[in-house]
N, C-alpha and C. Protein backbone atom coordinates (compact mmCIF):
# COMPACT_ATOMS: atom_id res chain seq x y z
N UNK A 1 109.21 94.18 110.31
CA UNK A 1 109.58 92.94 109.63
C UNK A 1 110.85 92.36 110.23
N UNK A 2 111.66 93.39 110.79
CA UNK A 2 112.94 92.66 111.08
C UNK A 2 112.86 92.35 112.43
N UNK A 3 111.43 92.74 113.27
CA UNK A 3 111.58 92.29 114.51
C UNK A 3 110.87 90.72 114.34
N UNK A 4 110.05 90.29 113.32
CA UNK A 4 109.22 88.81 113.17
C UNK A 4 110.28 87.96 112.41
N UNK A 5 111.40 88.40 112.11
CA UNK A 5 112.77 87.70 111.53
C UNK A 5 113.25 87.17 112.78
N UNK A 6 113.44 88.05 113.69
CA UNK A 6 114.56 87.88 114.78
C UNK A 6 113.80 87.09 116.02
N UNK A 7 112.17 87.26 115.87
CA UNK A 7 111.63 86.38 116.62
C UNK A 7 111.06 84.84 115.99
N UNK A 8 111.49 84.75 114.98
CA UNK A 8 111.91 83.34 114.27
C UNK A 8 112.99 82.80 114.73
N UNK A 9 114.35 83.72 114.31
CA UNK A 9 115.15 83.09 114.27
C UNK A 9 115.47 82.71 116.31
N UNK A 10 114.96 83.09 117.06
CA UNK A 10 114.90 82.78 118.66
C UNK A 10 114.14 82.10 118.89
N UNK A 11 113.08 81.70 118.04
CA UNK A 11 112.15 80.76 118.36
C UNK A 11 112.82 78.92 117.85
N UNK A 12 113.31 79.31 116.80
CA UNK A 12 114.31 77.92 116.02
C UNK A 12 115.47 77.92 116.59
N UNK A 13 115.93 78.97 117.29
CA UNK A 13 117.44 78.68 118.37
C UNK A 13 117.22 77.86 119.60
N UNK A 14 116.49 78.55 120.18
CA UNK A 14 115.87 78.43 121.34
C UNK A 14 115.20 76.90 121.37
N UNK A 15 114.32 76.51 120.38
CA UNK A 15 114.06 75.19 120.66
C UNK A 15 115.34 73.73 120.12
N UNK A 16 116.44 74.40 119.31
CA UNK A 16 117.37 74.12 118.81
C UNK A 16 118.64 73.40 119.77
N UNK A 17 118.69 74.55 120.91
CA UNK A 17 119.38 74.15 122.01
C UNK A 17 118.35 73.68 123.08
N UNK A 18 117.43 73.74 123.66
CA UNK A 18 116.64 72.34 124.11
C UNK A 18 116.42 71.27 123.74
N UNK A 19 117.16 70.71 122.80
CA UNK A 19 116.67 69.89 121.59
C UNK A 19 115.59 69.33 121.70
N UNK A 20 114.80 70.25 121.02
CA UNK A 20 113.30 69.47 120.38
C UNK A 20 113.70 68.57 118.98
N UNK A 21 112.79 67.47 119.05
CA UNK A 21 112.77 67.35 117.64
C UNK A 21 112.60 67.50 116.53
N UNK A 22 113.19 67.18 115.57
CA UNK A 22 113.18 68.59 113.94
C UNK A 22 111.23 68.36 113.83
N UNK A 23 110.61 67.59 114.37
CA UNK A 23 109.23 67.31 113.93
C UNK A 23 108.20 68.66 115.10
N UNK A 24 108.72 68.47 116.29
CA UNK A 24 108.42 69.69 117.30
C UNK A 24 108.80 71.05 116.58
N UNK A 25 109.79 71.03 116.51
CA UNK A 25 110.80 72.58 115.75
C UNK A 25 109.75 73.05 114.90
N UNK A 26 109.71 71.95 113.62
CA UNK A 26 108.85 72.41 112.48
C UNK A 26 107.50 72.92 112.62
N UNK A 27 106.84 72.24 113.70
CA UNK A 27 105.40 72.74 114.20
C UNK A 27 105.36 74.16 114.75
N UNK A 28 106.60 74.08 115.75
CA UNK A 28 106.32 75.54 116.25
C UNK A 28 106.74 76.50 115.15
N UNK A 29 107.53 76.35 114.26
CA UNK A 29 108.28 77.19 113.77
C UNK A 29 106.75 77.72 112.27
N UNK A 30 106.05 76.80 111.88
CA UNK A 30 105.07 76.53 111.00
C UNK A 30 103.81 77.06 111.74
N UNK A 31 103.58 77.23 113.19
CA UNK A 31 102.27 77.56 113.85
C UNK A 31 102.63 79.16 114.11
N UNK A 32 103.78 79.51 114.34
CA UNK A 32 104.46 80.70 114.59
C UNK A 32 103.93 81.42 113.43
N UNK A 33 104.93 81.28 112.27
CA UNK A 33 104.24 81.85 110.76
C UNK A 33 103.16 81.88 110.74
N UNK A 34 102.03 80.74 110.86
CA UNK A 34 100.61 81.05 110.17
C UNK A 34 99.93 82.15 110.99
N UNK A 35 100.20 81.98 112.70
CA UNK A 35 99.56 82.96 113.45
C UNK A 35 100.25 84.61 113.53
N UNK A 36 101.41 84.46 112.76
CA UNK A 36 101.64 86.27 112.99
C UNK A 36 101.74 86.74 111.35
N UNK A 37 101.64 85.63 110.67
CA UNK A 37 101.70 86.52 109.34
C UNK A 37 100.50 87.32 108.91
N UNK A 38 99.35 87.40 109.46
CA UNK A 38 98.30 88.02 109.14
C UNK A 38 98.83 89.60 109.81
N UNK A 39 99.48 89.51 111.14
CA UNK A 39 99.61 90.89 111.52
C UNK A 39 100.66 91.80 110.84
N UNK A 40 101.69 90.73 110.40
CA UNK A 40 102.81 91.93 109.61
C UNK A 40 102.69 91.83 108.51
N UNK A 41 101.64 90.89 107.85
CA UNK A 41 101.68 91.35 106.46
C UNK A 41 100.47 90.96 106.31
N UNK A 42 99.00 91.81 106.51
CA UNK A 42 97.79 91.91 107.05
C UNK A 42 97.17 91.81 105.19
N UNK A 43 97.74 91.93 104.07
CA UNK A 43 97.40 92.05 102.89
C UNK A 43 97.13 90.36 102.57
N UNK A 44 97.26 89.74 103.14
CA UNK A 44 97.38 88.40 102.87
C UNK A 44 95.95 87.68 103.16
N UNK A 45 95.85 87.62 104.55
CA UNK A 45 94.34 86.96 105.41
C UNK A 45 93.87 87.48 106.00
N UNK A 46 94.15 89.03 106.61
CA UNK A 46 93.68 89.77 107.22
C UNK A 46 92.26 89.99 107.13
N UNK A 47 91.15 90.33 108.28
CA UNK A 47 89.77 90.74 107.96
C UNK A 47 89.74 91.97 108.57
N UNK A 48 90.70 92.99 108.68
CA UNK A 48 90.80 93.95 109.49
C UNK A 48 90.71 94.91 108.60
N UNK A 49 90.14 95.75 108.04
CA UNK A 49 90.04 96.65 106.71
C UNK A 49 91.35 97.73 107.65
N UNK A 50 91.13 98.11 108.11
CA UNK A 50 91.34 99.40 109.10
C UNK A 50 92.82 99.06 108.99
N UNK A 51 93.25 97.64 109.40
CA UNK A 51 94.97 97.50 109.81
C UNK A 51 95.60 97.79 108.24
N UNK A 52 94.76 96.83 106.94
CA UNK A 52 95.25 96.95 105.88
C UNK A 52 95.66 98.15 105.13
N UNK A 53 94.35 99.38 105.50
CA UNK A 53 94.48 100.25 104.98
C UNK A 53 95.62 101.18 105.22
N UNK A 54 95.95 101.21 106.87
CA UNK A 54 97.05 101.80 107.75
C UNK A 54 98.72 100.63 107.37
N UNK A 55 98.23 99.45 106.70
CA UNK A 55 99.64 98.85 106.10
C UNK A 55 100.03 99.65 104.56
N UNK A 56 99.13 99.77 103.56
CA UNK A 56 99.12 100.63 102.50
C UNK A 56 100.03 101.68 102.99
N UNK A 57 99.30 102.70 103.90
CA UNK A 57 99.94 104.06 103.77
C UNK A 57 101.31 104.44 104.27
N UNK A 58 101.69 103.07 105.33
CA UNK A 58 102.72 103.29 105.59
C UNK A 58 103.98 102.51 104.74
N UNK A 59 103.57 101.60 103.92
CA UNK A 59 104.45 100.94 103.02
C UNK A 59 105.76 101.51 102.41
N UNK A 60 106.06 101.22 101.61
CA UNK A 60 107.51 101.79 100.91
C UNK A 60 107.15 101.47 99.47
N UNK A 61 106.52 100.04 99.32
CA UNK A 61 106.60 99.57 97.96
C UNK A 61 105.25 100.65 97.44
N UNK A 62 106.03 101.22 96.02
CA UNK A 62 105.09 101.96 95.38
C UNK A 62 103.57 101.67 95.14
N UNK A 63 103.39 100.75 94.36
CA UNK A 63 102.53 100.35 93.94
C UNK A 63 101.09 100.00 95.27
N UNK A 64 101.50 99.82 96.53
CA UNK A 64 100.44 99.89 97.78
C UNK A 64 100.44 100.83 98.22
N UNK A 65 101.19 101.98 98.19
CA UNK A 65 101.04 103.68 98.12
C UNK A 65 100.11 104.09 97.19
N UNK A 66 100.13 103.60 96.18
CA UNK A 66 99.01 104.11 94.69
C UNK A 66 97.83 103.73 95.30
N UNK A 67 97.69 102.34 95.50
CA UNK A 67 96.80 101.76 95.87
C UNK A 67 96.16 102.58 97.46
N UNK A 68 96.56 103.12 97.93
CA UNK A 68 96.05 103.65 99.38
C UNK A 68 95.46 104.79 99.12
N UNK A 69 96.42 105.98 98.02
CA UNK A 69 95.66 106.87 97.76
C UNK A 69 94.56 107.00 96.45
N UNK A 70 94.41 105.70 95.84
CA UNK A 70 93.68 105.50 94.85
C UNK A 70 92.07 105.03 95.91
N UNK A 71 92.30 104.37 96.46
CA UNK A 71 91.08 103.66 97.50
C UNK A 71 90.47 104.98 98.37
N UNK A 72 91.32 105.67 98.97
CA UNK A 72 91.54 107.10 99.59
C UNK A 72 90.30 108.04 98.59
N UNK A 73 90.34 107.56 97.19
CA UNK A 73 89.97 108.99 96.54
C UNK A 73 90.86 110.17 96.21
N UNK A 74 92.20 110.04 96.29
CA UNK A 74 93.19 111.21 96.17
C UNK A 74 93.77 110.68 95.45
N UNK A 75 93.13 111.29 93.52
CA UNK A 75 93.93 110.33 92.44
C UNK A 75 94.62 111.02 91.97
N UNK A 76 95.06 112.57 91.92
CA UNK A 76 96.40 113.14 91.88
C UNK A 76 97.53 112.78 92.81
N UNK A 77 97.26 112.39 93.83
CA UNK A 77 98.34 111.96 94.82
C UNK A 77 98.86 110.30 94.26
N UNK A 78 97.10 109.43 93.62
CA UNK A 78 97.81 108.46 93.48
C UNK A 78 98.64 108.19 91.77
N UNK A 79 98.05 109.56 91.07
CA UNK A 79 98.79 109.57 89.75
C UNK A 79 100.18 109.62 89.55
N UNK A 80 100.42 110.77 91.08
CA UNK A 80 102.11 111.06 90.49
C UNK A 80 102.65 110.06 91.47
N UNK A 81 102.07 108.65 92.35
CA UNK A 81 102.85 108.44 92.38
C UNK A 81 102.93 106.62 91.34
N UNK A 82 101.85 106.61 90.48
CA UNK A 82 101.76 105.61 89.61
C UNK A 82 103.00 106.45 88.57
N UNK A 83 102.91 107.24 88.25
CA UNK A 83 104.53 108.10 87.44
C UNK A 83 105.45 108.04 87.91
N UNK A 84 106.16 107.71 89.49
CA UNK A 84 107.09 107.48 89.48
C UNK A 84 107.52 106.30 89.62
N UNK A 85 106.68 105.21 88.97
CA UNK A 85 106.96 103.14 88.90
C UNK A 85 108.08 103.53 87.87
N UNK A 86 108.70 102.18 87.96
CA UNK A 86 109.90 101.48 86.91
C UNK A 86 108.56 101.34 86.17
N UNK A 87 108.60 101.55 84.84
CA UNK A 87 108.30 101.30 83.51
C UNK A 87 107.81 99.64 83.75
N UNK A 88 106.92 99.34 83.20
CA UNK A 88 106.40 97.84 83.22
C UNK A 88 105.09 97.22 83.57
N UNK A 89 104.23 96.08 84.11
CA UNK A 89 103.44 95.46 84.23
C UNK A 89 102.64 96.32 85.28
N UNK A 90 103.62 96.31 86.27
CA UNK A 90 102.76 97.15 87.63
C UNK A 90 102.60 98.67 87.38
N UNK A 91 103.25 99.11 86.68
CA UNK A 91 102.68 100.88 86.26
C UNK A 91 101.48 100.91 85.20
N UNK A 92 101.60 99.78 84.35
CA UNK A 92 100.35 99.62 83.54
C UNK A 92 99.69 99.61 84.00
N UNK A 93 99.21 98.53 85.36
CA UNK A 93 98.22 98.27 85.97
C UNK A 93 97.63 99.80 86.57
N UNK A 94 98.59 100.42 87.10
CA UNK A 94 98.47 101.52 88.09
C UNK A 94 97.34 102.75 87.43
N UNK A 95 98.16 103.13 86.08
CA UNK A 95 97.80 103.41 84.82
C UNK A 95 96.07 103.45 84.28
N UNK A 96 95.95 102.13 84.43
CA UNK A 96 94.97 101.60 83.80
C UNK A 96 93.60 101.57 84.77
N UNK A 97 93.90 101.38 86.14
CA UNK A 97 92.99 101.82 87.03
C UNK A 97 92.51 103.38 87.39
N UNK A 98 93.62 103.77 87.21
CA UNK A 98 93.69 105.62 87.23
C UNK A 98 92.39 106.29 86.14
N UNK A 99 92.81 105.07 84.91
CA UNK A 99 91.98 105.67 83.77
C UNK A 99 90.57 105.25 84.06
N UNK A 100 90.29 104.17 84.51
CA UNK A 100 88.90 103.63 84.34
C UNK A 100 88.21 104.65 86.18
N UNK A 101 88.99 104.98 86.82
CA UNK A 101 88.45 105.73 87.72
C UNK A 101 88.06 106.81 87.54
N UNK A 102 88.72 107.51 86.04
CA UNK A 102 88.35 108.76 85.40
C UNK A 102 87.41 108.73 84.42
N UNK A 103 86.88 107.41 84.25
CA UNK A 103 85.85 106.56 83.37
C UNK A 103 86.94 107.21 82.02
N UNK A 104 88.15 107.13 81.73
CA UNK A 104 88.35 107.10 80.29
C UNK A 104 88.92 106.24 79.65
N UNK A 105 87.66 105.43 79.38
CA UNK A 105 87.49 104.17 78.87
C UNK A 105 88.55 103.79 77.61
N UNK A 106 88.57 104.78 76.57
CA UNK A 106 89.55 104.54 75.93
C UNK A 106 91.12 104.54 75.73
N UNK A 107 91.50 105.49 76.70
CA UNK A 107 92.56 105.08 77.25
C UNK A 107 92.92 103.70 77.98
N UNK A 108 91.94 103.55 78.95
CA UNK A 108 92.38 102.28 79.51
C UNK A 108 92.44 101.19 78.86
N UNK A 109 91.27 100.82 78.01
CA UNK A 109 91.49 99.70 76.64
C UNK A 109 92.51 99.77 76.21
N UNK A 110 93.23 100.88 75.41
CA UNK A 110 94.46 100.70 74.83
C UNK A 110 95.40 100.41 75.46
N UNK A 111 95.87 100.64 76.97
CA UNK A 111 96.83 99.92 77.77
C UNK A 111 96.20 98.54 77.93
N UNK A 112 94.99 98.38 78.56
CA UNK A 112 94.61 97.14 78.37
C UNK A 112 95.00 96.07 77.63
N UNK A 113 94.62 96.31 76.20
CA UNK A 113 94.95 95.40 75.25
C UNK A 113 96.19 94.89 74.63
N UNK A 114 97.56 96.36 75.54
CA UNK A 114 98.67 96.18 75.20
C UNK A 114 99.35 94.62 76.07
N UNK A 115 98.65 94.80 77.37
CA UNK A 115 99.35 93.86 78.59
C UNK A 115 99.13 92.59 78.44
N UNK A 116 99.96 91.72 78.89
CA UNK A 116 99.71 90.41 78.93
C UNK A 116 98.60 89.65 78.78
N UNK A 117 98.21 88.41 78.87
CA UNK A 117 96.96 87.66 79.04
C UNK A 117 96.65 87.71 80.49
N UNK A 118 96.09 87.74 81.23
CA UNK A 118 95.75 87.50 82.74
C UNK A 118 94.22 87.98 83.28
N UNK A 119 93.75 87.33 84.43
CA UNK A 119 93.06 88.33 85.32
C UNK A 119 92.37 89.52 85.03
N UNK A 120 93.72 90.31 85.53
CA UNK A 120 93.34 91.91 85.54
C UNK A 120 93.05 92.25 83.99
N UNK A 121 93.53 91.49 82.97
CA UNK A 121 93.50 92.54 81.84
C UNK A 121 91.63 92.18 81.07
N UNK A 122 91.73 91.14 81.42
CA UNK A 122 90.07 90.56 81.23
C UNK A 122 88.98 90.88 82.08
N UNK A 123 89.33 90.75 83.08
CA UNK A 123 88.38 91.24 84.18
C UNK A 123 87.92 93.11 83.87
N UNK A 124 88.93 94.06 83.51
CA UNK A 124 88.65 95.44 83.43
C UNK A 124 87.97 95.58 82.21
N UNK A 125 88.59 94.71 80.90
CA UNK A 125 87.91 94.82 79.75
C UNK A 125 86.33 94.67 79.67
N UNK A 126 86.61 93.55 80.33
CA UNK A 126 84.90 93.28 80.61
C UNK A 126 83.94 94.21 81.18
N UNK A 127 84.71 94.86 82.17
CA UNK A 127 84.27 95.87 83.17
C UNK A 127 83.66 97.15 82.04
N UNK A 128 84.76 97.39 81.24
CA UNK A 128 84.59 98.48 80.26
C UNK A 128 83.45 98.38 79.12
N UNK A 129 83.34 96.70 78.56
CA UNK A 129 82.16 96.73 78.06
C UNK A 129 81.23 96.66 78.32
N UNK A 130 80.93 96.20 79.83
CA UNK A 130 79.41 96.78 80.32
C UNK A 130 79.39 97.39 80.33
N UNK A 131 79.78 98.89 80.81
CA UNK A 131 79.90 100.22 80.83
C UNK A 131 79.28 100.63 79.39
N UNK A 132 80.22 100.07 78.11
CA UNK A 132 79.76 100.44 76.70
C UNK A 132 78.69 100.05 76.42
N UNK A 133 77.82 98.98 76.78
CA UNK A 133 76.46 98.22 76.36
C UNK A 133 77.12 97.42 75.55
N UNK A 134 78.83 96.60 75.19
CA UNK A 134 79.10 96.00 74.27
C UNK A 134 78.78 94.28 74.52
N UNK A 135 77.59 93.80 74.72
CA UNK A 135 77.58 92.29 75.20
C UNK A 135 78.16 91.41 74.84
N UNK A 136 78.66 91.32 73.46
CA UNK A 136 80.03 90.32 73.07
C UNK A 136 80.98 90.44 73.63
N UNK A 137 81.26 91.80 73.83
CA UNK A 137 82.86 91.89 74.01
C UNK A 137 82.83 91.43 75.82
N UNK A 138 81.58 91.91 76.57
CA UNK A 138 81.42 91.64 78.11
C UNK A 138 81.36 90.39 77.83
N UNK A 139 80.66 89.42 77.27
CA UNK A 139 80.68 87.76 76.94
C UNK A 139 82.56 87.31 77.34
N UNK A 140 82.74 87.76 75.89
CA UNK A 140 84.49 87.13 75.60
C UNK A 140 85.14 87.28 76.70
N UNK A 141 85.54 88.41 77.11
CA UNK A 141 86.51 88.62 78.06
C UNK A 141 85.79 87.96 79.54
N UNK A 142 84.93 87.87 79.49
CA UNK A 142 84.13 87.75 81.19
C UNK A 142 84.56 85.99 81.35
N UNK A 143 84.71 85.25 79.98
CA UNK A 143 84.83 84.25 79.86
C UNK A 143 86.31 83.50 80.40
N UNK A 144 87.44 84.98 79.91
CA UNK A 144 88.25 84.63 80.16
C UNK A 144 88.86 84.99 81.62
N UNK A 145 88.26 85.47 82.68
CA UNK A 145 88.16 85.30 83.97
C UNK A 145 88.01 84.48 84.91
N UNK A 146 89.55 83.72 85.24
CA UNK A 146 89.24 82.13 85.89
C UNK A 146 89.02 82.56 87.28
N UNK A 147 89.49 84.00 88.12
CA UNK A 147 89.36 83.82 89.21
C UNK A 147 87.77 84.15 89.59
N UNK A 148 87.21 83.44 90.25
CA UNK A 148 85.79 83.31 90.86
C UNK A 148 85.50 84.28 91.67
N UNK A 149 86.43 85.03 92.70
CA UNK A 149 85.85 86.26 93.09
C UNK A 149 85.91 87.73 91.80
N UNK A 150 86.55 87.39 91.19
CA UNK A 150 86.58 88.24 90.12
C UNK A 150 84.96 88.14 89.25
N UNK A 151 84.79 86.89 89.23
CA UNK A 151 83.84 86.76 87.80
C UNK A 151 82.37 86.65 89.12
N UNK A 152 82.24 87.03 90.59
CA UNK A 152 81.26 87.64 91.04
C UNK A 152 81.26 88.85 91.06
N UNK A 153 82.60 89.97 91.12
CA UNK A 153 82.27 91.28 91.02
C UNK A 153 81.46 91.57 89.28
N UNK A 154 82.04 90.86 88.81
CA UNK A 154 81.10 91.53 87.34
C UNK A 154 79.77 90.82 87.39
N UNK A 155 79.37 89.79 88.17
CA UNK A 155 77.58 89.76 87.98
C UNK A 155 77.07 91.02 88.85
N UNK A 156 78.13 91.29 89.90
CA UNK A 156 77.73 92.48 90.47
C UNK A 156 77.26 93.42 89.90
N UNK A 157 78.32 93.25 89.06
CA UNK A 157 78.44 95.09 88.49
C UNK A 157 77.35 94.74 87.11
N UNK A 158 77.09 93.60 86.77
CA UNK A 158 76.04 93.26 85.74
C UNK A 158 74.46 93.97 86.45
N UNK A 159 74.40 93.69 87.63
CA UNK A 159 73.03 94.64 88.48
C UNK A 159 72.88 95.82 88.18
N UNK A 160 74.56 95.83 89.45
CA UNK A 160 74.45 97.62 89.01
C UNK A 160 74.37 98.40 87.52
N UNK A 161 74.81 98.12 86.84
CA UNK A 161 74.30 98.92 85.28
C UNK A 161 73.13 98.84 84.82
N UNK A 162 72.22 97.66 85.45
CA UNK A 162 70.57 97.08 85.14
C UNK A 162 70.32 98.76 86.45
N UNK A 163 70.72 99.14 87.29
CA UNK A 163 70.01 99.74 88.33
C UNK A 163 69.65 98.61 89.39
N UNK A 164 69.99 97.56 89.46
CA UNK A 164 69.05 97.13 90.55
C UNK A 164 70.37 96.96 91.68
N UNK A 165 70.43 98.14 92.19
CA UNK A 165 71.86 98.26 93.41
C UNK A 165 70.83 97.14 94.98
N UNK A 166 69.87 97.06 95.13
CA UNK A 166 69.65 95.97 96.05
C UNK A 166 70.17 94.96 95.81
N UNK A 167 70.07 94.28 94.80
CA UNK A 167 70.57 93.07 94.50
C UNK A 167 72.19 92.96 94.08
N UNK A 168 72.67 94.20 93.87
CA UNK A 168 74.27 93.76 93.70
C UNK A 168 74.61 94.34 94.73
N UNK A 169 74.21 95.08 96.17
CA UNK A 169 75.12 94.98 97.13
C UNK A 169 74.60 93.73 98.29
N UNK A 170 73.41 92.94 97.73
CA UNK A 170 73.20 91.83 98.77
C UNK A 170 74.33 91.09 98.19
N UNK A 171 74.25 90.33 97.30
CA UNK A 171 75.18 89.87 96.46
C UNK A 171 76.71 89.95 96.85
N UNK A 172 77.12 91.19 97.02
CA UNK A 172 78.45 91.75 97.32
C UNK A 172 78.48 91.10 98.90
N UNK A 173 77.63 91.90 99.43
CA UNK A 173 77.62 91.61 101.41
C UNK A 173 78.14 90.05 101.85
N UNK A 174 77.51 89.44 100.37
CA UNK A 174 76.98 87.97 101.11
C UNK A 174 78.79 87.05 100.39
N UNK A 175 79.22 87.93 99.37
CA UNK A 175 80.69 87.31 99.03
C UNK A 175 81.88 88.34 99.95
N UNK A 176 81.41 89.36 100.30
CA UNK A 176 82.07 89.77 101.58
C UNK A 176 82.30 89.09 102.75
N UNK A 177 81.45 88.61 103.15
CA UNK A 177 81.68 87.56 104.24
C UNK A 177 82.81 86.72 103.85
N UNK A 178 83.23 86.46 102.91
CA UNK A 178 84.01 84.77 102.76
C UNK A 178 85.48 85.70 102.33
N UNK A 179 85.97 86.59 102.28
CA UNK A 179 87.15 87.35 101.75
C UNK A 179 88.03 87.98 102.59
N UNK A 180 89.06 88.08 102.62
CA UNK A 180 90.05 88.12 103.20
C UNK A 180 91.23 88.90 103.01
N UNK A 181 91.99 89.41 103.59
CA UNK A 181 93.22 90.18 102.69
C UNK A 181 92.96 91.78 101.38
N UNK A 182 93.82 91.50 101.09
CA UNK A 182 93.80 92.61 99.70
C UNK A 182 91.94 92.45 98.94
N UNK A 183 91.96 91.15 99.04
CA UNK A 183 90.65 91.06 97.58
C UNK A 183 89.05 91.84 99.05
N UNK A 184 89.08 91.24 99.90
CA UNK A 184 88.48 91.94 101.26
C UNK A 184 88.44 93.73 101.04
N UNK A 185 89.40 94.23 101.28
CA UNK A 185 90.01 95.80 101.15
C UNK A 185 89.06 96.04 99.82
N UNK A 186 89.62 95.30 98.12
CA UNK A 186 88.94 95.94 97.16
C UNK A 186 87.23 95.83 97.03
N UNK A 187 86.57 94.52 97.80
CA UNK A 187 85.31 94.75 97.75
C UNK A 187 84.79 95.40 98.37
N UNK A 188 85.31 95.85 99.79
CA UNK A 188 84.93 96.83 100.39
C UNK A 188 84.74 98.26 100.13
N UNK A 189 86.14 98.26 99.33
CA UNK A 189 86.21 100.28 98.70
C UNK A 189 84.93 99.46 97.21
N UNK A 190 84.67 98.87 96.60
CA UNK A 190 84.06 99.04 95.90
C UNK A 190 82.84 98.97 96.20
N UNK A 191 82.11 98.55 97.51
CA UNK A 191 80.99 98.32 98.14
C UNK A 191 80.34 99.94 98.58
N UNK A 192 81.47 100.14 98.46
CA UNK A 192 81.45 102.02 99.28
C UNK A 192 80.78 103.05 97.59
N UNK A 193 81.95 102.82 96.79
CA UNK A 193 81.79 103.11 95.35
C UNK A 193 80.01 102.91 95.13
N UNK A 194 79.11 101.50 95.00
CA UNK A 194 78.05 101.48 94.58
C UNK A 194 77.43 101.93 95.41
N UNK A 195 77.43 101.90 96.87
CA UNK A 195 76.61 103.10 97.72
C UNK A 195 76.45 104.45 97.25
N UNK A 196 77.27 105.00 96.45
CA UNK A 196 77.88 106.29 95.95
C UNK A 196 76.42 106.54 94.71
N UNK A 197 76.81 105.57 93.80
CA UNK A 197 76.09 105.78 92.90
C UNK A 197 75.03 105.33 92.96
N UNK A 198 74.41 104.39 94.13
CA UNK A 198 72.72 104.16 94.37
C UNK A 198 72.36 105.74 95.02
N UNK A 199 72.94 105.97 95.71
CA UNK A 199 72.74 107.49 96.26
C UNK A 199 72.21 108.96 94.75
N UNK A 200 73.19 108.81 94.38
CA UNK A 200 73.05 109.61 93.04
C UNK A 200 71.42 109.29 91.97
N UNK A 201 71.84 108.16 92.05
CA UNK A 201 70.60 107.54 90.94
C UNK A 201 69.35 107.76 91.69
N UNK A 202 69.26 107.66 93.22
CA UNK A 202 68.48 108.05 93.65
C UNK A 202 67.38 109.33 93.90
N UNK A 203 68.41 110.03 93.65
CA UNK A 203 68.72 111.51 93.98
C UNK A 203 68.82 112.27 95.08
């Protein structure tokens, strides 16, 4: 990071003392960013599963450590280190994925229902009442899911609980194509996940 700082700040010197104009400057300085921010911070637009996953493990910030060994499958590694977050929004989250990966549904509801309004807290609820056969409660909350790749993983996952895993990993494949970044990474480990359990159901 501190070497794409220092090749900013030589790129805005450098055209600074040639004097370009602030309208030149801004282009390069604006074409610079869009084309290297995918490589140092690959969580963003990246389509590279492989670079993202190798950005996770080497991170610092907790919470994409959880996330590496939670995706990984190593949920004691990613428990203790969702236990050592500051107290708050992002350990809930951490928390709350831990639980529904251990399918214990009732635990995770009750953090669930503690957290804010958002996203994540509707999107899992929902998640949890398909799981239960609860169709109101999958109704309500599914409702309250504005983001659109979100509210395709649950028609997904609406298949998969019917059994019909053809149709929720065409489904998946075909909103795979259009994704990018972090949300890219999670359909992928979850694309892996329903392979898992068409396998099983199969026998």
């Amino acid at each position: 990071m501190f070497f794409w700082y220092l090749g900013l700040f030589i790129l805005a010197f450098t055209m600074g003392m040639l004097d370009f104009s602030p309208f030149l400057t801004f282009l390069a300085v604006a074409l610079y960013i869009i084309v290297s921010i995918p490589y140092i911070m690959p969580l963003l637009w990246s389509k590279d599963t492989k670079r993202m996953f190798a950005y996770l493990q080497k991170s610092r910030n907790l919470y994409y450590r959880f996330l590496y060994y939670l995706l990984n499958g190593e949920t004691d590694s990613a428990a203790q280190i969702a236990n050592k977050m500051r107290a708050g929004y992002i350990k809930d989250m951490a928390h709350a994925m831990l639980y529904l990966k251990e399918k214990q549904f009732g635990d995770a509801r009750g953090l669930l229902l503690k957290m804010k309004e958002g996203t994540f807290k509707h999107y899992y609820l929902a998640v949890i009442a398909l799981e239960e056969g609860d169709e109101t409660g999958y109704n309500n909350h599914r409702g309250q899911v504005a983001d659109k790749d979100y509210r395709t993983w649950l028609e997904v996952e609406e298949h998969a609980i019917m059994g019909n895993y053809s149709e929720a990993l065409s489904l998946l494949d075909t909103h795979i194509s259009k994704l990018r970044g972090i949300k890219l990474l999670s359909a992928t480990y979850y694309r892996d996940e329903l392979l898992k359990r068409k396998k099983v159901k199969e026998g």
